[in-house]
Protein backbone atom coordinates (compact mmCIF):
# COMPACT_ATOMS: atom_id res chain seq x y z
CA UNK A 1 62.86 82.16 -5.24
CA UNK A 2 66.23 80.21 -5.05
CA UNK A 3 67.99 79.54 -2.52
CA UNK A 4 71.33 77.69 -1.24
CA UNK A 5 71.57 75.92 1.36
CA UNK A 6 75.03 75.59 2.71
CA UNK A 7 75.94 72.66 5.02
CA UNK A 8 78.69 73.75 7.38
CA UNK A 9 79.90 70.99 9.79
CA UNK A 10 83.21 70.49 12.16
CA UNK A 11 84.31 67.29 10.62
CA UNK A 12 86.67 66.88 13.85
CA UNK A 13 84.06 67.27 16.14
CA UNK A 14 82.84 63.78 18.70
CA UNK A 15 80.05 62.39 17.70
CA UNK A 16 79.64 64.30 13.93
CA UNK A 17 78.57 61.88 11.90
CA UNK A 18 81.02 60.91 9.08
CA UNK A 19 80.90 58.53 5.87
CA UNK A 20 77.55 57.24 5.89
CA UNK A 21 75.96 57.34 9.58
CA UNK A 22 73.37 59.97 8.99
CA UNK A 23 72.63 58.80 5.28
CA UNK A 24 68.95 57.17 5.80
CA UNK A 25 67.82 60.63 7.56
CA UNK A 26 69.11 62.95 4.61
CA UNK A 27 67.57 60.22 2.18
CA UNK A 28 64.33 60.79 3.96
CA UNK A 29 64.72 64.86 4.02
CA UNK A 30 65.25 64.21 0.26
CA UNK A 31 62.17 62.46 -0.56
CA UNK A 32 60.26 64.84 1.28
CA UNK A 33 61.83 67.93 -0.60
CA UNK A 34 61.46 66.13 -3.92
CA UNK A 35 57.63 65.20 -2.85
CA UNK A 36 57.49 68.75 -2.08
CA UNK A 37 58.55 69.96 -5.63
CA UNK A 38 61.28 72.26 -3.97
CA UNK A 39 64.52 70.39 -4.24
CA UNK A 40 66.32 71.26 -7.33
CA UNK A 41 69.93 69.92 -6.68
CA UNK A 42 72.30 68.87 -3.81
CA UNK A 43 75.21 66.53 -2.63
CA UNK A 44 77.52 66.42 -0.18
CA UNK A 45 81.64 66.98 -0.75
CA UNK A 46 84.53 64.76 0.10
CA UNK A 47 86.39 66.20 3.58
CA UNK A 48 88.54 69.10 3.68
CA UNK A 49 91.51 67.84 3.46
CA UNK A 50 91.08 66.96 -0.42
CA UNK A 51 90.06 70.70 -1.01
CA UNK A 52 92.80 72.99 -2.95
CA UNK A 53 92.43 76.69 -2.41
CA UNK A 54 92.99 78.84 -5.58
CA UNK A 55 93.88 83.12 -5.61
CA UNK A 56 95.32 84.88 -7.90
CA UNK A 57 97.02 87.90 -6.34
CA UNK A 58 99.11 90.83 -9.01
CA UNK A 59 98.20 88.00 -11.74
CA UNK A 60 100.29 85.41 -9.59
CA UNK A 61 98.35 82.15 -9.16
CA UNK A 62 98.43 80.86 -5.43
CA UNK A 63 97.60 77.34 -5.10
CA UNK A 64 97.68 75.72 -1.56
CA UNK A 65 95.80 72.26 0.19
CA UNK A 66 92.68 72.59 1.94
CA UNK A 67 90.44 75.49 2.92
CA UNK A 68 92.16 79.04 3.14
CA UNK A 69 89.95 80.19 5.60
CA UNK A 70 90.69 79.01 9.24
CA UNK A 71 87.66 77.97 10.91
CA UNK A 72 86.21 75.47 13.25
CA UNK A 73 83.58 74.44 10.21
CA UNK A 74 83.93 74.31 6.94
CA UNK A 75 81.43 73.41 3.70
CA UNK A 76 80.47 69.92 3.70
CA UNK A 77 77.57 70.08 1.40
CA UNK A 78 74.96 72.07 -0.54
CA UNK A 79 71.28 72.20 -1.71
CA UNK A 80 69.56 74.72 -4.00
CA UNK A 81 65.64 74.70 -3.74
CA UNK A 82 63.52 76.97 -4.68
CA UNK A 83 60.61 77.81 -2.72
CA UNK A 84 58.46 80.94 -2.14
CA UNK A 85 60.65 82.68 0.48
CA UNK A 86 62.71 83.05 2.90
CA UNK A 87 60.43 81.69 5.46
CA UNK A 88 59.87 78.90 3.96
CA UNK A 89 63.31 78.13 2.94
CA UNK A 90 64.41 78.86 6.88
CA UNK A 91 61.76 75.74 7.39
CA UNK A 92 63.45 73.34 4.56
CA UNK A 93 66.63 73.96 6.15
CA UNK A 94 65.64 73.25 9.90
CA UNK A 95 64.80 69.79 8.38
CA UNK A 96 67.96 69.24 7.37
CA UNK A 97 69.64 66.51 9.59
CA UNK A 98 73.03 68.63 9.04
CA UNK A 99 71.13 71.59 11.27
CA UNK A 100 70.95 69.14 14.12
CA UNK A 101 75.08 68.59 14.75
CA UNK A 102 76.06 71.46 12.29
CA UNK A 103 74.60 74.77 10.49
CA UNK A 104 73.28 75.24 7.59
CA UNK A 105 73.71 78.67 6.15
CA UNK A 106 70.50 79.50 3.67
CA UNK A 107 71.81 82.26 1.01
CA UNK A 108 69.35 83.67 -1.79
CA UNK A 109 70.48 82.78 -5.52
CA UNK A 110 71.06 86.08 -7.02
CA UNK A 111 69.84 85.42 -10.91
CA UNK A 112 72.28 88.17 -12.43
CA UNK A 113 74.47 85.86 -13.11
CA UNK A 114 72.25 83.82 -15.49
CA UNK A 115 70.72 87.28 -17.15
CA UNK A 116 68.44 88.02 -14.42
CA UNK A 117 67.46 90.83 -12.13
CA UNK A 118 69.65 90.48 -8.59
CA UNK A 119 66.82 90.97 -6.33
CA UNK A 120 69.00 92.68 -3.93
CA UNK A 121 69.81 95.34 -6.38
């Protein structure tokens, strides 16, 4: 089954890393997932303050800087693997070095999208 992961991090916070500082520990997390077989794709985004928010609201089209929703965190990153469940996907994530100063939310993929059955119905 596939799964996101979804890196949420306070990019404000003391002592979160930023640029670079934790890149040799997610470079080792991603050989092991890769040796593993259960890494299919990640990366990491630029801060929040490059995102643009779009809505469309009565077929208006809102555009605005940054993140609509006001929150502490916000997405920093992603990773889809796909492993055998949730279990085992809950384990991949504790790995990630984002779960030790962040969270990482782990979401199933539902396959509808792509022609597939949602599993959740």
């Amino acid at each position: 089954m596939k799964y996101m992961l979804i890196h949420c991090v306070d990019e404000s916070a003391e002592g979160a890393p930023g640029g670079d500082e934790g890149r040799p520990a997610v470079e080792d997390w991603i050989a092991e997932m890769e040796g593993r077989g259960v890494l299919l794709h990640g990366d990491r985004l630029r801060y929040v303050s490059t995102a643009t928010t779009v809505r469309v609201r009565s077929s208006e089209l809102l555009v605005s800087d940054g993140p609509f929703a006001e929150t502490k965190e916000q997405v920093a990153g992603y990773d889809v693997i796909d492993c055998a469940d949730l279990d085992e996907a809950i384990e991949i994530a504790s790995k990630h070095p984002t779960a030790w100063w962040g969270t990482i939310e782990v979401r199933p993929i539902a396959a509808n999208h792509c022609g597939g059955a949602d599993p959740a119905g």
